[in-house]
N, C-alpha and C. Protein backbone atom coordinates (compact mmCIF):
# COMPACT_ATOMS: atom_id res chain seq x y z
N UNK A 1 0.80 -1.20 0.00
CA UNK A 1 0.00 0.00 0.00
C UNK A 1 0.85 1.27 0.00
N UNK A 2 1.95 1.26 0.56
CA UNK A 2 3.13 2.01 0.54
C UNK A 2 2.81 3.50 -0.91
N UNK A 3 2.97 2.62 -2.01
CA UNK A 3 3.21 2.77 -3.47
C UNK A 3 1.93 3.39 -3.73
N UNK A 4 1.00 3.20 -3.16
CA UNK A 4 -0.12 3.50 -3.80
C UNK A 4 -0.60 5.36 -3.66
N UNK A 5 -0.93 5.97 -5.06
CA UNK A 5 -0.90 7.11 -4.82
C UNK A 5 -2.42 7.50 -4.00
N UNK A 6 -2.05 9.04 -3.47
CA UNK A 6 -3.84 9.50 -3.07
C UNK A 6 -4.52 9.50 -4.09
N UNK A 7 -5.86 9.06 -4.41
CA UNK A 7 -6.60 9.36 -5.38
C UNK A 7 -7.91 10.21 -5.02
N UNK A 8 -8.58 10.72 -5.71
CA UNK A 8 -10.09 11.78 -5.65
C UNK A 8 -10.53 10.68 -5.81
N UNK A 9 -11.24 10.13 -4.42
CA UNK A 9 -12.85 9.44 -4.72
C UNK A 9 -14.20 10.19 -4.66
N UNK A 10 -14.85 9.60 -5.11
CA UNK A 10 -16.32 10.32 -4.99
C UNK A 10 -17.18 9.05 -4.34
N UNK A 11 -18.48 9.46 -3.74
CA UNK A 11 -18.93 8.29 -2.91
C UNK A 11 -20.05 8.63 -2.85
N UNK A 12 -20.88 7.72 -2.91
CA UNK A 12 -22.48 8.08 -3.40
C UNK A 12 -23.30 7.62 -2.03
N UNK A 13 -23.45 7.92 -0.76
CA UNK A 13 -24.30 7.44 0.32
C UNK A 13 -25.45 7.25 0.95
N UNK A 14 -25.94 6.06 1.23
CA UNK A 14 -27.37 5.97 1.98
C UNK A 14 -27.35 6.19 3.18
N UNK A 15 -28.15 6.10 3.90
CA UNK A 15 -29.29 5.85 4.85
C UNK A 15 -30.41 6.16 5.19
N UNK A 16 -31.15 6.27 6.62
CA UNK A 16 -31.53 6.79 6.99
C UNK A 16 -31.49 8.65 7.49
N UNK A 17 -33.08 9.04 8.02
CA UNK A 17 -32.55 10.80 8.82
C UNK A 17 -33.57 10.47 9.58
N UNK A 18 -33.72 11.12 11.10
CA UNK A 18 -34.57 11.44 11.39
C UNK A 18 -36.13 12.25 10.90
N UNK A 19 -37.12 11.82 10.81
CA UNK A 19 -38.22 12.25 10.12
C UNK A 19 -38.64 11.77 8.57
N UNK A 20 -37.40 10.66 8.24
CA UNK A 20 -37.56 10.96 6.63
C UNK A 20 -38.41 9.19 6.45
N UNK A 21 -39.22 9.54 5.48
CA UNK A 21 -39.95 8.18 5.33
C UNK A 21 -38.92 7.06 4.48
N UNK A 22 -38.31 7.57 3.28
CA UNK A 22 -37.33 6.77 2.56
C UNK A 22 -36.02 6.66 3.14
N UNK A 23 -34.99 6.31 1.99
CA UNK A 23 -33.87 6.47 1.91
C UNK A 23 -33.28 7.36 1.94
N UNK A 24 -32.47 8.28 2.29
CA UNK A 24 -32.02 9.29 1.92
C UNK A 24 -30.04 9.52 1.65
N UNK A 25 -29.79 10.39 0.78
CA UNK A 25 -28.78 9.88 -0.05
C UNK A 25 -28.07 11.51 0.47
N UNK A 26 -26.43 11.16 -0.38
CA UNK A 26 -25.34 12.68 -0.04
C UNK A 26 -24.44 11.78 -0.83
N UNK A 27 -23.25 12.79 -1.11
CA UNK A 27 -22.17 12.50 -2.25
C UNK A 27 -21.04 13.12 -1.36
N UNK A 28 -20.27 12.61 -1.42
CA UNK A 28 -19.27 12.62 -0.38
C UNK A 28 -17.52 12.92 -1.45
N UNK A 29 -16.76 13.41 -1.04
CA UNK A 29 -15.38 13.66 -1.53
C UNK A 29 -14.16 13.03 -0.66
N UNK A 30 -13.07 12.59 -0.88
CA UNK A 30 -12.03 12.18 -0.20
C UNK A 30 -10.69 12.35 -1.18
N UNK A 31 -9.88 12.59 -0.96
CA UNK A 31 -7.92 12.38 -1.33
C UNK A 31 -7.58 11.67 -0.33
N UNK A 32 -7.81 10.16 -0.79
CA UNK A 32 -7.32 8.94 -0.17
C UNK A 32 -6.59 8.32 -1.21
N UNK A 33 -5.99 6.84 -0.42
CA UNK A 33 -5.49 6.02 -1.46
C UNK A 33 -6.30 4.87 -1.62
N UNK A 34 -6.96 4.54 -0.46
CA UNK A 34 -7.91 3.65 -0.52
C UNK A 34 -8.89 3.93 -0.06
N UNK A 35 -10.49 3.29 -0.76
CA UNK A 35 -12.12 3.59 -0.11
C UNK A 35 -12.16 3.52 1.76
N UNK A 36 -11.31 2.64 2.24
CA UNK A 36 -11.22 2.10 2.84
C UNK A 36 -10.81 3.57 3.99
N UNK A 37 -9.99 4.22 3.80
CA UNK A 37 -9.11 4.83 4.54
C UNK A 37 -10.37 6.59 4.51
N UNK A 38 -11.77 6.49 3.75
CA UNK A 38 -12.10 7.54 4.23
C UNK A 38 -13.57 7.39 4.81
N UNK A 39 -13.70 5.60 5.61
CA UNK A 39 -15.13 5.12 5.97
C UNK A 39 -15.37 6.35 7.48
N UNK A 40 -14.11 6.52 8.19
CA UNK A 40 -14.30 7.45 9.59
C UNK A 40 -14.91 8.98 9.11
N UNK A 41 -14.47 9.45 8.39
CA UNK A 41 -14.49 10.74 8.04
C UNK A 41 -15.54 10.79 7.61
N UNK A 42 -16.25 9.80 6.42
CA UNK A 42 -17.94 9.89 5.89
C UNK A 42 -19.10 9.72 6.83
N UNK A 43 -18.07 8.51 7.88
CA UNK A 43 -19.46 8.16 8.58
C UNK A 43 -19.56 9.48 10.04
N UNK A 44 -18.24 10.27 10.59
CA UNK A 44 -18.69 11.31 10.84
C UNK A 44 -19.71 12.76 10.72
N UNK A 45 -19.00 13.04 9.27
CA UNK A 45 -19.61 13.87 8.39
C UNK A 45 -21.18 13.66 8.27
N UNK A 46 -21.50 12.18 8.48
CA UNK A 46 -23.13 11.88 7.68
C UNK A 46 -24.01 12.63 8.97
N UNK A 47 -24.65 13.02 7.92
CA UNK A 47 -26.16 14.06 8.79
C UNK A 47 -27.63 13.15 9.50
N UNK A 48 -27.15 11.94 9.12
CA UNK A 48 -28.40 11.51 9.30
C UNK A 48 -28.39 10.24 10.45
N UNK A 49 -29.20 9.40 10.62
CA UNK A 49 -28.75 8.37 11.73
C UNK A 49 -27.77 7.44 11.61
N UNK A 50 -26.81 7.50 12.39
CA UNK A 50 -25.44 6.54 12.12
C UNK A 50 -26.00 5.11 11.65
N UNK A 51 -26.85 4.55 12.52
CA UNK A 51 -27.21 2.98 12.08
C UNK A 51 -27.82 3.15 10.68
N UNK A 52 -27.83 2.04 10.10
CA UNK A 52 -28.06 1.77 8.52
C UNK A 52 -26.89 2.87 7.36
N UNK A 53 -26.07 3.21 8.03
CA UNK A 53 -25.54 4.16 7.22
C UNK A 53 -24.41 3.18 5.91
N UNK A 54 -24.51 3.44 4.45
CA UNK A 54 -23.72 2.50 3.82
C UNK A 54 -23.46 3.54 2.61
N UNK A 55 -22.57 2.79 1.77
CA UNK A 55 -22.17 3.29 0.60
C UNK A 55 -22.52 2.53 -0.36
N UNK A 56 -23.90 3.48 -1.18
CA UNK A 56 -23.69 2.68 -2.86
C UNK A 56 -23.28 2.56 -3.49
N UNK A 57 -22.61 3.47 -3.88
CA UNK A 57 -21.42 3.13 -4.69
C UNK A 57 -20.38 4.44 -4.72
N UNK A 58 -19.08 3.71 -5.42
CA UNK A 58 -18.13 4.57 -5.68
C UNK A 58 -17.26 4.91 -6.78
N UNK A 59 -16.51 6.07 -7.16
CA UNK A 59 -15.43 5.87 -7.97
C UNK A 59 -14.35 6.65 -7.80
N UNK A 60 -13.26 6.56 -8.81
CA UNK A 60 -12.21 7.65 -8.73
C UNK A 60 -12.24 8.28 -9.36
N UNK A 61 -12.20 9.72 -9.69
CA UNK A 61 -12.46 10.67 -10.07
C UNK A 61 -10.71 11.46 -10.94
N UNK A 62 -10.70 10.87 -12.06
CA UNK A 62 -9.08 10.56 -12.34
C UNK A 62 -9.44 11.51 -13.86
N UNK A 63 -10.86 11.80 -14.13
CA UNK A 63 -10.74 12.30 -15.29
C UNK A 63 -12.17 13.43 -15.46
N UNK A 64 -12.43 14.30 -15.89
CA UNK A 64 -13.06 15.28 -16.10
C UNK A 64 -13.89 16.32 -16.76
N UNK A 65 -14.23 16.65 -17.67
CA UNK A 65 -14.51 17.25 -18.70
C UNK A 65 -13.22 17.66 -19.61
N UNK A 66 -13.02 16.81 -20.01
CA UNK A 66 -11.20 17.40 -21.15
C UNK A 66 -10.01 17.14 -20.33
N UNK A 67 -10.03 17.40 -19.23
CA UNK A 67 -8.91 17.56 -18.39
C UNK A 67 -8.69 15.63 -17.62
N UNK A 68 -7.18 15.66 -17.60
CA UNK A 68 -7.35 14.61 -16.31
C UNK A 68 -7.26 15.17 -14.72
N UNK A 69 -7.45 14.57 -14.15
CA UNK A 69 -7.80 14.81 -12.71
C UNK A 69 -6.65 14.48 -11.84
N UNK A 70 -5.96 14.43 -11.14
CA UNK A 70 -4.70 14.32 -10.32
C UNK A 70 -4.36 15.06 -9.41
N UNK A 71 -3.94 14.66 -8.49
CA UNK A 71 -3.67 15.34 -6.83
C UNK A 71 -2.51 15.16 -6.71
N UNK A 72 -2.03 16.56 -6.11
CA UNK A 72 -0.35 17.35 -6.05
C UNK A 72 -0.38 17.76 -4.47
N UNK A 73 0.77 17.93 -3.77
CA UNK A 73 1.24 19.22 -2.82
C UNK A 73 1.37 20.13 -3.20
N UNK A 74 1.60 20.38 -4.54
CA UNK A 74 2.15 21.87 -4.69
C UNK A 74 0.49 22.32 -5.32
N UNK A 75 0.52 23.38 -5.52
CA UNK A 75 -1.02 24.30 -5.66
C UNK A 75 -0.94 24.36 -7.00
N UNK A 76 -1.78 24.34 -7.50
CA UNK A 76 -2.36 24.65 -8.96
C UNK A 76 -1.82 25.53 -9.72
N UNK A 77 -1.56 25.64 -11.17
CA UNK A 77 -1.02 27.15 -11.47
C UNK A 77 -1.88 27.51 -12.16
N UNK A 78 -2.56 26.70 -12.82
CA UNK A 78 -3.62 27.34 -13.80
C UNK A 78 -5.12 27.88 -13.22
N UNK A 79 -6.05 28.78 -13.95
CA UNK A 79 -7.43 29.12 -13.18
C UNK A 79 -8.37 28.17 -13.18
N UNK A 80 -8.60 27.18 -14.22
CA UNK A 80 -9.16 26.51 -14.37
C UNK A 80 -9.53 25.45 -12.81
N UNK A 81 -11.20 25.16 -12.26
CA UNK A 81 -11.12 24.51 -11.27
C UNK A 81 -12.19 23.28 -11.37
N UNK A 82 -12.31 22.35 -10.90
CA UNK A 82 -12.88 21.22 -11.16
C UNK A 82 -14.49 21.46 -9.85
N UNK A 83 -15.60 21.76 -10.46
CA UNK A 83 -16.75 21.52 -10.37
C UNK A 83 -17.52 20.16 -9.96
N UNK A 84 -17.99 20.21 -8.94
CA UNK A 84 -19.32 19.03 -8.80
C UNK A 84 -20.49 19.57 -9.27
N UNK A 85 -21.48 19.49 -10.12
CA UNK A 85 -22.57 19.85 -10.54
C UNK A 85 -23.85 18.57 -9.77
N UNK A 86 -24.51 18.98 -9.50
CA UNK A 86 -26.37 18.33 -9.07
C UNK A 86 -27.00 18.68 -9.86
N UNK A 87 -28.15 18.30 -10.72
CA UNK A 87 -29.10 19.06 -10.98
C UNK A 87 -30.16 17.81 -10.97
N UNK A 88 -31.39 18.59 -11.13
CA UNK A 88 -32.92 17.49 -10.54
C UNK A 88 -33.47 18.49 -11.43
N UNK A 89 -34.64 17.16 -11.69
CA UNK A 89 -35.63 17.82 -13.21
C UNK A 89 -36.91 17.09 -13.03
N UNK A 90 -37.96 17.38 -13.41
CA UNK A 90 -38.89 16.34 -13.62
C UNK A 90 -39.59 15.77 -15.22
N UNK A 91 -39.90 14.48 -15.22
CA UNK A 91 -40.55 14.05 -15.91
C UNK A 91 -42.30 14.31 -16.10
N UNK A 92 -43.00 14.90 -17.18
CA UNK A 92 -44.49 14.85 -16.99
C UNK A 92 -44.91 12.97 -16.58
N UNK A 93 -45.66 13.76 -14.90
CA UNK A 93 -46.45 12.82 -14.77
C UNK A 93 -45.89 11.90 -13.06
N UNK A 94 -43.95 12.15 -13.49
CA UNK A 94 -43.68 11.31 -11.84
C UNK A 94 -43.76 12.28 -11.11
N UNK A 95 -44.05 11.02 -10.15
CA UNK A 95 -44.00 12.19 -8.41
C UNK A 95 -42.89 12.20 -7.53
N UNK A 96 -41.84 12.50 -8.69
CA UNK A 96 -40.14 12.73 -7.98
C UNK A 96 -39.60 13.04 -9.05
N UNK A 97 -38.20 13.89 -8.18
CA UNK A 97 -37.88 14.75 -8.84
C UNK A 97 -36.23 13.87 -8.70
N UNK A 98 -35.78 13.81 -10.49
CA UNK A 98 -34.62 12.88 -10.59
C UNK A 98 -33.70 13.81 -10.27
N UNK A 99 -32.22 13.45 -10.42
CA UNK A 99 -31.02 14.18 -10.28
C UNK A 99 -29.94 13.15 -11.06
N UNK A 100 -28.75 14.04 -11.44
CA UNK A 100 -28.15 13.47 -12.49
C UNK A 100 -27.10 14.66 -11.64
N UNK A 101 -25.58 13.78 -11.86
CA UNK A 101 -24.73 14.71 -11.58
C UNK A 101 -23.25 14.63 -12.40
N UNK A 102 -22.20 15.25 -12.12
CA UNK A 102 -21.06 15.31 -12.88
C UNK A 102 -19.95 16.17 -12.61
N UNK A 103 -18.57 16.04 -12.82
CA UNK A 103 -17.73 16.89 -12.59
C UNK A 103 -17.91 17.73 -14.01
N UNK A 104 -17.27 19.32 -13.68
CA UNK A 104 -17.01 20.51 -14.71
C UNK A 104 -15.59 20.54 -14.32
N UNK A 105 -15.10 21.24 -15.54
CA UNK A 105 -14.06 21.71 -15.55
C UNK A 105 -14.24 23.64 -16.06
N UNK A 106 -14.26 24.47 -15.39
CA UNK A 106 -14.63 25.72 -15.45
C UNK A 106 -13.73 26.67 -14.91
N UNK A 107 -13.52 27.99 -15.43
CA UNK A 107 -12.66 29.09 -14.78
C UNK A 107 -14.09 29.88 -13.54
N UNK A 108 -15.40 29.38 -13.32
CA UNK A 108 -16.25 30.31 -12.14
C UNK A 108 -17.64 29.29 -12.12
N UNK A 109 -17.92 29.14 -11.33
CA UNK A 109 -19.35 28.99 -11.11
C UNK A 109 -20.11 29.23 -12.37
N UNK A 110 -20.56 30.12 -12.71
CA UNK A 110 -21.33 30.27 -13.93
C UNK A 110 -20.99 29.55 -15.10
N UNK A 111 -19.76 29.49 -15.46
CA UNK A 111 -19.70 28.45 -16.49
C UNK A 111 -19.89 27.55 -16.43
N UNK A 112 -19.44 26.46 -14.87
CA UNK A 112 -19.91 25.27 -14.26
C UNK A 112 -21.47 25.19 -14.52
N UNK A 113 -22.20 26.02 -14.04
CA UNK A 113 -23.53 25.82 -14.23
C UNK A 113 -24.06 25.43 -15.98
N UNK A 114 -23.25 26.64 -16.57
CA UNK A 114 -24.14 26.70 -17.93
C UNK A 114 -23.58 25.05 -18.88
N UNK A 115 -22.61 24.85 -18.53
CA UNK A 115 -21.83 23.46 -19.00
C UNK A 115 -22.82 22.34 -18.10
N UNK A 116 -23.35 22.67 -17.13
CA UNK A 116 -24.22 21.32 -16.75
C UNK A 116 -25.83 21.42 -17.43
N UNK A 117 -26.05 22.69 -17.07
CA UNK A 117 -27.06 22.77 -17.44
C UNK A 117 -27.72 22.38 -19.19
N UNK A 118 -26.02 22.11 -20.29
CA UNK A 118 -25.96 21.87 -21.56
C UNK A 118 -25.95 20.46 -21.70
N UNK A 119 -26.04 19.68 -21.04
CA UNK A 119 -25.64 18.50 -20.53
C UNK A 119 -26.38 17.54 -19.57
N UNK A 120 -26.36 17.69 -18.74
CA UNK A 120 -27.89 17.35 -17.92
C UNK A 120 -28.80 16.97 -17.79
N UNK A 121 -29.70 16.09 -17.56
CA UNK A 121 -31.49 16.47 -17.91
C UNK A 121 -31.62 16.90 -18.79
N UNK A 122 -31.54 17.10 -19.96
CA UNK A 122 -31.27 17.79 -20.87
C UNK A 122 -33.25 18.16 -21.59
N UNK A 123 -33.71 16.42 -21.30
CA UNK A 123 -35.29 16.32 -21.61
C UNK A 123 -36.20 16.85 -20.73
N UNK A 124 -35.91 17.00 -19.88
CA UNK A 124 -36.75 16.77 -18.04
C UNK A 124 -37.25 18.38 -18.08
N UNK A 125 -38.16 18.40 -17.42
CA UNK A 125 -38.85 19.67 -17.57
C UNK A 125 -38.43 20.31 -16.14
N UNK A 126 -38.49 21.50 -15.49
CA UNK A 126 -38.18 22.74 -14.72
C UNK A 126 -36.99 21.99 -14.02
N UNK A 127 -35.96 21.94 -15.10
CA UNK A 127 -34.30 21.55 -14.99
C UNK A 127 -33.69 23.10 -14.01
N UNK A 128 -33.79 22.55 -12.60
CA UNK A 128 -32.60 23.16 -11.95
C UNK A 128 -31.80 22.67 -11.43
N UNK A 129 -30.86 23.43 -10.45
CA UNK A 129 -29.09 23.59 -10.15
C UNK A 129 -29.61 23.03 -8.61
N UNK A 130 -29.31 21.65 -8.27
CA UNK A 130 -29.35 21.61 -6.76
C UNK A 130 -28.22 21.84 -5.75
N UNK A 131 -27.20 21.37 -6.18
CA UNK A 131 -25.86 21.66 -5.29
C UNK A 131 -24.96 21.84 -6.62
N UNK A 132 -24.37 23.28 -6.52
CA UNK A 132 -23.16 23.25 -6.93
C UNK A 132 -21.99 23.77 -6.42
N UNK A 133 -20.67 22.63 -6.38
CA UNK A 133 -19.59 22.67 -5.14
C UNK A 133 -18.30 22.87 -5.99
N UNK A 134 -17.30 23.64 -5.71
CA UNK A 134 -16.31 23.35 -6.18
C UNK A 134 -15.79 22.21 -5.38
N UNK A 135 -15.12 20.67 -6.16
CA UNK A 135 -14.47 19.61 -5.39
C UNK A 135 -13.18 20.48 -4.46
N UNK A 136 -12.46 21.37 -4.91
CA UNK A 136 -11.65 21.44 -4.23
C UNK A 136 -11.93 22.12 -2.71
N UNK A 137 -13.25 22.75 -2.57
CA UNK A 137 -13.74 22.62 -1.04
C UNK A 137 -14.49 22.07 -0.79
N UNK A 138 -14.93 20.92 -1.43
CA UNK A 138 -15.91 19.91 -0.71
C UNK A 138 -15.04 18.78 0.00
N UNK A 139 -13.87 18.44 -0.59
CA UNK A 139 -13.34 17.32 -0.08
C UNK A 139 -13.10 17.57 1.14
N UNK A 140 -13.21 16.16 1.78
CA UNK A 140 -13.32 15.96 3.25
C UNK A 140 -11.62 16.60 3.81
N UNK A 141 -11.73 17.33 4.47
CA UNK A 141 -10.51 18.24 4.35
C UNK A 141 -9.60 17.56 5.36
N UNK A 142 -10.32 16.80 6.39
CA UNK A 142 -9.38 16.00 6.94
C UNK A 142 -8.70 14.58 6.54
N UNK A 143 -9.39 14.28 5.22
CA UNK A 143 -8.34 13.51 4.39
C UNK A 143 -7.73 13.88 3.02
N UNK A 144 -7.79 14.91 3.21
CA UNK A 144 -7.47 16.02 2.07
C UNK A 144 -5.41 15.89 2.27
N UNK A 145 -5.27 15.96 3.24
CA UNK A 145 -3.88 15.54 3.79
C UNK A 145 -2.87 16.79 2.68
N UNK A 146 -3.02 18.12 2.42
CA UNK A 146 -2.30 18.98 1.81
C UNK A 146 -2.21 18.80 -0.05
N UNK A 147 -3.76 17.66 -0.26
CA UNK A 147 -3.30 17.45 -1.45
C UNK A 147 -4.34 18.83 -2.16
N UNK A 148 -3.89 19.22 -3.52
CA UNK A 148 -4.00 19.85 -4.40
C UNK A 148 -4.91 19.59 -5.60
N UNK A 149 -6.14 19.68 -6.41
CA UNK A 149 -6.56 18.71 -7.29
C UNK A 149 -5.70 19.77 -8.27
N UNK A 150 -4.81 18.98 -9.37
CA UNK A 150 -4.56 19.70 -11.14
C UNK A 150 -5.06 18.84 -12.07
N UNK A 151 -5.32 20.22 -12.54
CA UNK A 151 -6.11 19.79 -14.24
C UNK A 151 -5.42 19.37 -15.45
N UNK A 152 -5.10 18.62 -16.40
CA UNK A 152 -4.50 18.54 -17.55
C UNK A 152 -4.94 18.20 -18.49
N UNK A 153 -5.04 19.07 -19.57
CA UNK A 153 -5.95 19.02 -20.82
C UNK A 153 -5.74 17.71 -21.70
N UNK A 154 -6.61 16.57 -21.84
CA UNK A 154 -6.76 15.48 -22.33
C UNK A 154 -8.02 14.97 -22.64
N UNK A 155 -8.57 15.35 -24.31
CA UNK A 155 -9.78 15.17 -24.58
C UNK A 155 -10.35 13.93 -24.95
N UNK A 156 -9.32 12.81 -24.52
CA UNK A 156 -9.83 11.54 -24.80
C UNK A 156 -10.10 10.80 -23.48
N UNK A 157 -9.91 11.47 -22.50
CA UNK A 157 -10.10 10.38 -21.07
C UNK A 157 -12.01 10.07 -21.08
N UNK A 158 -12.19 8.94 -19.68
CA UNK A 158 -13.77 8.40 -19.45
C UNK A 158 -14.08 9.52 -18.19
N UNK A 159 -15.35 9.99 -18.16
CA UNK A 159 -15.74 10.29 -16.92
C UNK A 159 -16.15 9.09 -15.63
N UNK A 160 -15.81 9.74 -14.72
CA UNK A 160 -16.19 8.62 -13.73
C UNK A 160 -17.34 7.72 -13.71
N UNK A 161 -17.08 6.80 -13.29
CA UNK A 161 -17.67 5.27 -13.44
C UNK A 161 -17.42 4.65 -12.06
N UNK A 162 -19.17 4.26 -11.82
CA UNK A 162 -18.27 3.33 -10.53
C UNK A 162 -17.76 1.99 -10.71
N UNK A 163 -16.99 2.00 -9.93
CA UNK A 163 -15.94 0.53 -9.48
C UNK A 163 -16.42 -0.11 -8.63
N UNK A 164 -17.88 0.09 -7.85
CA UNK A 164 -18.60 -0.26 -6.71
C UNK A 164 -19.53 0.11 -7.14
N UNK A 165 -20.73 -1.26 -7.10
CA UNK A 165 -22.27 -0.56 -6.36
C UNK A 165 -22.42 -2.22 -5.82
N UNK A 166 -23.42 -1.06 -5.04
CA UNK A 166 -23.83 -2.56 -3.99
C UNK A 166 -24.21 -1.89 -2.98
N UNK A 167 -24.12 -2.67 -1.43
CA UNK A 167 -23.89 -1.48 -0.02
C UNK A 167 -22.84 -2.00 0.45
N UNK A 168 -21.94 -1.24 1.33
CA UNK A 168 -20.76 -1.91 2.25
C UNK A 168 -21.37 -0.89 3.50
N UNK A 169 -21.43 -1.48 4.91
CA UNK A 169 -21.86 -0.86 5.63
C UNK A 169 -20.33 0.16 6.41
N UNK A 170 -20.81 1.16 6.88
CA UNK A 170 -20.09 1.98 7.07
C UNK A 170 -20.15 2.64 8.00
């Protein structure tokens, strides 16, 4: 494990909340090397009742809109910053409202938005913006461990995919 670099995971979470009739879900960030090494920090962080708390799934987050994705000590030089986008839309007729999400690669917020919003739900009717985070302050900062996310322009990489679904309790 020595060898193994930090990587950007992303983490898709269940459980329970107090008051809530379903499931209820959150997306979680880490600069770990392994899933394994950021179960304390999520299951702190989680807002809702510790018991039943699990992870549906996960991935690494190694590639981006054009750019690849990679974590440094040293700080970024370029403006360019890597975006989490949410957005939720509805279909005529259900009685829920979906969500679809994705990393941006953007120089501000507004471009993040207008790049999801091009992209997105694209069919779904009163398409809005539910959470939008820059990753580099969402990640769980106490396993963030001084790392840096940089961008590098590469228009052939995959966007994230999970490597996990299922539940692992947590």
């Amino acid at each position: 494990m020595d060898g193994e670099k930090t990587k950007l995971f992303v983490f898709y979470l269940g459980g329970s909340a107090p008051g809530a009739n379903i499931e209820v879900h959150d997306v979680q960030f880490a600069a770990v090397r392994k899933p394994e090494d950021a179960y304390p920090i999520m299951a702190e962080k989680w807002y809702g009742t510790r018991k039943g708390l699990h992870i549906d799934a996960y991935g690494i987050v190694d590639w981006a809109d054009g750019h690849d994705v990679t974590l440094s000590p040293e700080k970024p030089a370029g403006s360019s910053r890597l975006f989490f986008v949410n957005m939720g839309g509805y279909l005529p007729g259900r009685l829920r409202e979906d969500h679809q999400f994705a990393f941006f690669v953007a120089e501000n917020e507004e471009d993040a938005k207008r790049k999801a919003r091009n992209t997105l739900l694209v069919d779904y009717e009163h398409q809005h913006k539910d959470n939008l985070m820059e990753v580099d302050d969402c990640v769980l900062i106490d396993a963030l461990e001084g790392q840096y996310v940089h961008l590098n322009p590469n228009p052939s990489g995959q966007p994230v995919r999970a490597i996990f679904q299922g539940v692992i309790w947590i």
